[in-house]
C-alpha atoms as a PDB file:
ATOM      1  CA  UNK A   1     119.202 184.263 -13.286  1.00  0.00           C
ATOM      2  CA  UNK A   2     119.138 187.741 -14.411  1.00  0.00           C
ATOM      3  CA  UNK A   3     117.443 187.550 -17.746  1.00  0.00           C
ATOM      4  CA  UNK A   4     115.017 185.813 -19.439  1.00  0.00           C
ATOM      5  CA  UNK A   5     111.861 183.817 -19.474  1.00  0.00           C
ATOM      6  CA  UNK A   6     112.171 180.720 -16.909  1.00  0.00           C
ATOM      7  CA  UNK A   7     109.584 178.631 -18.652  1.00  0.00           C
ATOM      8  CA  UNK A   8     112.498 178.706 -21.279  1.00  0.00           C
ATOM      9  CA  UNK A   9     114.065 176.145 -19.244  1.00  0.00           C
ATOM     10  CA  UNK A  10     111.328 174.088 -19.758  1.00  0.00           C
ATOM     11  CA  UNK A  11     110.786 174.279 -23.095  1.00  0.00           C
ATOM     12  CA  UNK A  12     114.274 173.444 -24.026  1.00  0.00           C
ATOM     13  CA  UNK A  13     114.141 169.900 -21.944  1.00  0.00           C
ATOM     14  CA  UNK A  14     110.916 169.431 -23.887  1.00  0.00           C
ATOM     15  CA  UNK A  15     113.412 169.863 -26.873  1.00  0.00           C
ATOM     16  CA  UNK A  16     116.164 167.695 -25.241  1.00  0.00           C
ATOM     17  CA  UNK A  17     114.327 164.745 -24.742  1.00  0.00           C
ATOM     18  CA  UNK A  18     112.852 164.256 -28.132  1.00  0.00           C
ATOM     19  CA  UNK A  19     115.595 165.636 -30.436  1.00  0.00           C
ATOM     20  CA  UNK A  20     117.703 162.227 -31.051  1.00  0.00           C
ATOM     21  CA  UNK A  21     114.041 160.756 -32.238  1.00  0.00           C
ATOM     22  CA  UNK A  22     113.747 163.506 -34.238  1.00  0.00           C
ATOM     23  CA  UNK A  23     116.662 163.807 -35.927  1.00  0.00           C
ATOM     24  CA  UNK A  24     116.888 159.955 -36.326  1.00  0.00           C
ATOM     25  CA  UNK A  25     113.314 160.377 -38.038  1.00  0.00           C
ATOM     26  CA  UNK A  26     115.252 162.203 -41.190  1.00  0.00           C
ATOM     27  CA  UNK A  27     118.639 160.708 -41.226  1.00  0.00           C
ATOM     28  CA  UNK A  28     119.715 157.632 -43.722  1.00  0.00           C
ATOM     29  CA  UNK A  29     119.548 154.468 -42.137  1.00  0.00           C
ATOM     30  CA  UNK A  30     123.164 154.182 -42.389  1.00  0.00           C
ATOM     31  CA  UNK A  31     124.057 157.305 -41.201  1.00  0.00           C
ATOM     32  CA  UNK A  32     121.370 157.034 -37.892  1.00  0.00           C
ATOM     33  CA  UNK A  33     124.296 156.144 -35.017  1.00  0.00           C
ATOM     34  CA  UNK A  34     125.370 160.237 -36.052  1.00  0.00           C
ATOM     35  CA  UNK A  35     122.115 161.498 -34.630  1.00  0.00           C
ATOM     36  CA  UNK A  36     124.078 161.804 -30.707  1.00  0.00           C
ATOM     37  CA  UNK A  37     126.450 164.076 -32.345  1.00  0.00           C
ATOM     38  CA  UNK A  38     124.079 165.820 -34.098  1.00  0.00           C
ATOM     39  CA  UNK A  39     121.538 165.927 -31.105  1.00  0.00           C
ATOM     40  CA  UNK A  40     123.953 168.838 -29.672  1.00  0.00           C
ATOM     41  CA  UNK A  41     124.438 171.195 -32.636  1.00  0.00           C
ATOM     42  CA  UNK A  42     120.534 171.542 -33.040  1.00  0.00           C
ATOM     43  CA  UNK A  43     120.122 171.558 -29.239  1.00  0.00           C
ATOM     44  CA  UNK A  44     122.659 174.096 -29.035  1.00  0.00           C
ATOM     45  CA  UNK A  45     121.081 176.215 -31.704  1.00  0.00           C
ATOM     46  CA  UNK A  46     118.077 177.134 -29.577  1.00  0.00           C
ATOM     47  CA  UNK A  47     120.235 178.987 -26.654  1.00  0.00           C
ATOM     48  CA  UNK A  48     121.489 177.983 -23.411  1.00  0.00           C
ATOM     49  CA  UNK A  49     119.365 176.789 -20.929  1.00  0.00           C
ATOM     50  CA  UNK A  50     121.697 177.823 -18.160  1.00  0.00           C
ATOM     51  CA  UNK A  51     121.958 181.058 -19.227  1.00  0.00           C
ATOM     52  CA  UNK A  52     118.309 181.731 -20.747  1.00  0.00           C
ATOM     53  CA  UNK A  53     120.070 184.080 -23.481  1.00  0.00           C
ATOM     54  CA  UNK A  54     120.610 183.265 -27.820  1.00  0.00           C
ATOM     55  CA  UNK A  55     123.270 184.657 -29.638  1.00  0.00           C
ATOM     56  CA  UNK A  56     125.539 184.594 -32.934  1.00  0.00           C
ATOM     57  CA  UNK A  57     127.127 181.089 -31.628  1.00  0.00           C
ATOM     58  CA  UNK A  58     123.780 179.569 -31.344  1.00  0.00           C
ATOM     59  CA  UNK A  59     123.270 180.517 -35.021  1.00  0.00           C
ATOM     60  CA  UNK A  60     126.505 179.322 -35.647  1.00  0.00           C
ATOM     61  CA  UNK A  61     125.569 175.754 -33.674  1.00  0.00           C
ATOM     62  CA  UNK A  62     122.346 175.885 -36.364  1.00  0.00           C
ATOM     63  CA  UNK A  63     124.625 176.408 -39.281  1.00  0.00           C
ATOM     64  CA  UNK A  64     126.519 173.410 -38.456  1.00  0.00           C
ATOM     65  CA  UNK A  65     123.536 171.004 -38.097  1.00  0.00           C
ATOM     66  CA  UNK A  66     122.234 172.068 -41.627  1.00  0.00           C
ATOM     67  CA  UNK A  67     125.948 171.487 -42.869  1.00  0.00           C
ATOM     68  CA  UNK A  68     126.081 168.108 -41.485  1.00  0.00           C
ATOM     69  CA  UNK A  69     122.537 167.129 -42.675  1.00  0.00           C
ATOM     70  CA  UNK A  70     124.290 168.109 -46.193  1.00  0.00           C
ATOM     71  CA  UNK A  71     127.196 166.098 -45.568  1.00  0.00           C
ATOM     72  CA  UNK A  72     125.041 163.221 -44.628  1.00  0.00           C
ATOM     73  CA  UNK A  73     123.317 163.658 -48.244  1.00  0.00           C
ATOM     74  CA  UNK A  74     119.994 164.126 -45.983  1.00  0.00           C
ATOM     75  CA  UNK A  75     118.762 167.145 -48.962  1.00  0.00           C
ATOM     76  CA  UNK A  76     119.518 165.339 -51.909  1.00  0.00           C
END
């Protein structure tokens, strides 16, 4: 690992093992089974856990969740 905090890693599997219950928390009842899919766009959007680094294609990975969440009618 050459950059980075390590406690990142730790963080993010905080992150990973709630974010389906999350998401599931704001999504239509009939759209809930999309919350897997989902799961890895906003998982994605807070940087690689392998890597320890964030980037333009983890702001792209956010991008897409909000998109879908608009697709899903989840704003209104």
């Amino acid at each position: 690992m050459r950059f980075g905090n390590k406690a990142f890693k730790t963080f993010h599997k905080k992150i990973a093992d709630v974010v389906i219950e999350k998401i599931c928390e704001i999504l239509p009842e009939k759209y809930k089974e999309a919350a897997i899919e989902l799961s890895a766009y906003l998982l994605d959007s807070f940087g690689s856990n392998v890597r320890i680094d964030y980037g333009t294609g983890h702001e792209l990975a956010f991008t897409i969740f909000l998109y879908c969440l608009q697709k899903l009618e989840v704003f209104g």
